[in-house]
Protein backbone atom coordinates (compact mmCIF):
# COMPACT_ATOMS: atom_id res chain seq x y z
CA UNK A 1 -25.04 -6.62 -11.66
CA UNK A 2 -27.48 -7.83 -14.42
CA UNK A 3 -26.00 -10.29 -17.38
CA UNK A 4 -27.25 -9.85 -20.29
CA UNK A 5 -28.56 -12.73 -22.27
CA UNK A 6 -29.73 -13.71 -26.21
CA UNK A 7 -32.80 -14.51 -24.90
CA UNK A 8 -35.49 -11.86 -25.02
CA UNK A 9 -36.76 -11.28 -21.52
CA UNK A 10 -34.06 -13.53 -19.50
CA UNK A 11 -31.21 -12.23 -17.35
CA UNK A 12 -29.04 -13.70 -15.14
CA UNK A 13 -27.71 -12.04 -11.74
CA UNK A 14 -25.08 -13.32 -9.47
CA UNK A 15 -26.68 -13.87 -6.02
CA UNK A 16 -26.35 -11.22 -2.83
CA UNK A 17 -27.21 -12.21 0.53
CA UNK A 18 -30.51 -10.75 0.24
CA UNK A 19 -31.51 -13.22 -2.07
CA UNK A 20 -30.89 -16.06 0.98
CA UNK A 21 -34.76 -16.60 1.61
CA UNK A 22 -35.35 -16.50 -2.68
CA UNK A 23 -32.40 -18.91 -2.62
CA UNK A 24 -33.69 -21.29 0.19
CA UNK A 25 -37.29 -20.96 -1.05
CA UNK A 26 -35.79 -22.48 -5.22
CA UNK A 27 -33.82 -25.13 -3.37
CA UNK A 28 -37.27 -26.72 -1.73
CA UNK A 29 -38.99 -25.97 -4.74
CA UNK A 30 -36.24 -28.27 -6.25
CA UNK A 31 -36.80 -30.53 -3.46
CA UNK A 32 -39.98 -31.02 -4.13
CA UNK A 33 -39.72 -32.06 -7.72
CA UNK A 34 -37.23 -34.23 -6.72
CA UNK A 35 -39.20 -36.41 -4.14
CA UNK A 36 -37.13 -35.62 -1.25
CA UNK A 37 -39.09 -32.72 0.01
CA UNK A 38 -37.73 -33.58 3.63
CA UNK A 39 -34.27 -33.28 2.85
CA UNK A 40 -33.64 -29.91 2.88
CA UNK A 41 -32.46 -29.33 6.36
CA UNK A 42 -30.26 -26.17 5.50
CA UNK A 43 -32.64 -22.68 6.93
CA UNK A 44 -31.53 -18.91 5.94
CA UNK A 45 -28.76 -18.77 8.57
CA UNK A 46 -26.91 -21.51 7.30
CA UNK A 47 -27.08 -20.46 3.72
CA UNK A 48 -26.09 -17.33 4.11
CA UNK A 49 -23.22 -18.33 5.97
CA UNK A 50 -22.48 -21.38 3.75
CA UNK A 51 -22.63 -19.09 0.74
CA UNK A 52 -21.82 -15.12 1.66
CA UNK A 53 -19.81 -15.87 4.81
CA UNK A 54 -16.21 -15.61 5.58
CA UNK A 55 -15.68 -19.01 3.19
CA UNK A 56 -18.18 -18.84 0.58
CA UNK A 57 -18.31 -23.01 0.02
CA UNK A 58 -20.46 -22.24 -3.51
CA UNK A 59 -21.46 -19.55 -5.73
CA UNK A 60 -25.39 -19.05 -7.36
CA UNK A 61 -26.79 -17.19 -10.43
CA UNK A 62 -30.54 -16.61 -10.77
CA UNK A 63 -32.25 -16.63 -13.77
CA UNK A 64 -35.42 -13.67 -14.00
CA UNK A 65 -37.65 -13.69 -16.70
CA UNK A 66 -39.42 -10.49 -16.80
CA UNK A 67 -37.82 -9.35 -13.67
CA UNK A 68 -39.51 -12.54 -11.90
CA UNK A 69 -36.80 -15.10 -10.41
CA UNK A 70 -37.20 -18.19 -12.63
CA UNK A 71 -34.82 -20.38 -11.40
CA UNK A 72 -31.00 -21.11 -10.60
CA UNK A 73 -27.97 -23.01 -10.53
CA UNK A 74 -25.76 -23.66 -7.99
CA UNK A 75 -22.19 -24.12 -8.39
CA UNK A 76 -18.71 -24.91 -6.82
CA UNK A 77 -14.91 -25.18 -8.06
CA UNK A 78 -13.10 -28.64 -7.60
CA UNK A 79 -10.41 -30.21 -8.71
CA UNK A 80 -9.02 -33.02 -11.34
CA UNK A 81 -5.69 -34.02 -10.31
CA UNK A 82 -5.18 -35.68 -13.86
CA UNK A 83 -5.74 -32.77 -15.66
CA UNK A 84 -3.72 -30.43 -12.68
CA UNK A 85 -6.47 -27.59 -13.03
CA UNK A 86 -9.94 -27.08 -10.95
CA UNK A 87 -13.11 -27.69 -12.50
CA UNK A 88 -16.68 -26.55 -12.29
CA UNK A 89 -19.61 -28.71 -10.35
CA UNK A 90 -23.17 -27.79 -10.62
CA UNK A 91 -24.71 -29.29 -7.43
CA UNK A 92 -28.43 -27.54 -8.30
CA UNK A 93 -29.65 -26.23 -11.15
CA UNK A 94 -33.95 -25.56 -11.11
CA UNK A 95 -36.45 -23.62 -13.33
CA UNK A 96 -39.68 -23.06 -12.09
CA UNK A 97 -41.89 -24.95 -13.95
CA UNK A 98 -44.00 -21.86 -15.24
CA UNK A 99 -40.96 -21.07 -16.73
CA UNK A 100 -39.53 -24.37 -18.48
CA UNK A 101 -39.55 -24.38 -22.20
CA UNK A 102 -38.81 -20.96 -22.67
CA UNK A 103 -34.39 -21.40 -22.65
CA UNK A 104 -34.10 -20.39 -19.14
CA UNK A 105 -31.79 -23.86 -18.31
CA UNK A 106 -30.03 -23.77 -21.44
CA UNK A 107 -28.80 -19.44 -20.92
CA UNK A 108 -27.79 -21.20 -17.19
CA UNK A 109 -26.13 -24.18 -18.58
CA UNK A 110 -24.38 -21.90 -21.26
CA UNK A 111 -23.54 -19.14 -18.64
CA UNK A 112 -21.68 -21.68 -16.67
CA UNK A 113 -19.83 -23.06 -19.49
CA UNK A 114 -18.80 -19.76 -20.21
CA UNK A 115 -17.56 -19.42 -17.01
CA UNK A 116 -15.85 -22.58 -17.12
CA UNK A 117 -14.13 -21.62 -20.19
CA UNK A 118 -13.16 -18.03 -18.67
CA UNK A 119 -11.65 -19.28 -15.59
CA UNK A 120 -9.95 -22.15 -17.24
CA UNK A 121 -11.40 -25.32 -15.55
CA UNK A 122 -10.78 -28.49 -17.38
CA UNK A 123 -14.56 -29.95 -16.59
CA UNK A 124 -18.08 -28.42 -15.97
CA UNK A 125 -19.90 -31.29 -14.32
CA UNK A 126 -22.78 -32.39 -12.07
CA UNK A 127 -24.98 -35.28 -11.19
CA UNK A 128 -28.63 -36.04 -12.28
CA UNK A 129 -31.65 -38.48 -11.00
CA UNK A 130 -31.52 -41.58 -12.99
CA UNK A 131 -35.37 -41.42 -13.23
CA UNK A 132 -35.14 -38.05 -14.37
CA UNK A 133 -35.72 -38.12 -17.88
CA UNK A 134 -36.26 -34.90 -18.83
CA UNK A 135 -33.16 -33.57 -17.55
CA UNK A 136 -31.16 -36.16 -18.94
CA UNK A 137 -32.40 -35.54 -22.07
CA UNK A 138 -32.28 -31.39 -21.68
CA UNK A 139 -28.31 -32.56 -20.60
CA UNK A 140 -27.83 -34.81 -23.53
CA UNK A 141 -29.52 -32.03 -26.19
CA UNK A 142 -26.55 -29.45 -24.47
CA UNK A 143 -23.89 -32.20 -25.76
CA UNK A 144 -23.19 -33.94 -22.07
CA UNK A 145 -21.88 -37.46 -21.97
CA UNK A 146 -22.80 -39.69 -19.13
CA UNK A 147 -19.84 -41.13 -16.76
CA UNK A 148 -21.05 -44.91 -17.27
CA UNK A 149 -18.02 -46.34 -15.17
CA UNK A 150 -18.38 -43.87 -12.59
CA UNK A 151 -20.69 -44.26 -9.34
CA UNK A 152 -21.40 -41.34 -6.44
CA UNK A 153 -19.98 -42.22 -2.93
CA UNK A 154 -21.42 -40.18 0.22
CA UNK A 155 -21.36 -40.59 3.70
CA UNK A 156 -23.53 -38.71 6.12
CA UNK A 157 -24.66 -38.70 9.27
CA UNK A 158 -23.69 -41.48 11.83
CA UNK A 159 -21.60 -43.20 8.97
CA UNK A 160 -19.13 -39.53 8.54
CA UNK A 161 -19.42 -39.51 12.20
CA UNK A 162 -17.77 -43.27 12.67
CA UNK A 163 -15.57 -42.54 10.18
CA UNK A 164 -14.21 -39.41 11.25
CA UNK A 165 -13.87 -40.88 15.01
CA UNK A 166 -12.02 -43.54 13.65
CA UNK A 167 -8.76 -41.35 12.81
């Protein structure tokens, strides 16, 4: 299924499973421009499953320009128990950079919205590098307001695993 867009040349596509390796290959490239090349420790089989299996954990829509995949975004439903209704999280969202400055990660960011808007969330959010200017100002051009008070929590690895074996 294509989705149209207003801007000449650019479509969007929900993702199959045969666009794992396309998939896997954007989220390095992202990777890469975010100086943690090393990180990505997901391969094709775990993708696929994480995102086309029996409990699809996220959604993704790529972006083509000219029929050529130019990027895409990543996404997932939670949920804001002061507002009582789910809400949308972009986790990744990449252009390639031959393709930057031409409104591919604006028709993304507005797709999403959209979407947002269609299957009522009461928030579209995500997180963004703190050095990463030129996102934050792409995010603050699209009307975004940062979450001053608010600061990201994770645990991973051992720390999870202590955690967990604590209960």
């Amino acid at each position: 299924m294509r989705i149209p867009t207003r801007r000449p040349g650019v479509v969007l596509r929900p993702a199959a499973p045969a666009d794992t390796a396309l998939i896997l290959a954007l989220v390095r490239e992202l990777a890469e421009y975010e100086r943690a090349p090393d990180e990505v420790k997901a391969d094709e089989a775990t993708l696929a499953a994480g995102l086309f299996g029996d409990r699809p954990g996220a959604e993704v829509v790529i972006a083509e320009v000219d029929g050529e995949p130019a990027g895409f975004a990543l996404f997932f439903h939670n949920f804001s128990t002061w507002l009582g209704k789910r809400g949308l999280y972009l986790e990744d969202l990449f252009v390639r950079p031959q393709y930057r400055g031409r409104g591919v990660g604006q028709v993304l960011m507005a797709y999403l919205a959209r979407l947002a808007i269609e299957r009522d969330c009461g928030r579209f959010e995500w997180s963004v590098l703190d050095w990463n200017t030129p996102a934050l100002d792409f995010y603050r051009r699209l009307g975004a307001a940062p979450m001053d008070e608010w600061t990201v929590q994770r645990l991973t690895g051992d720390a999870l695993a202590r955690l967990a074996a604590s209960f």
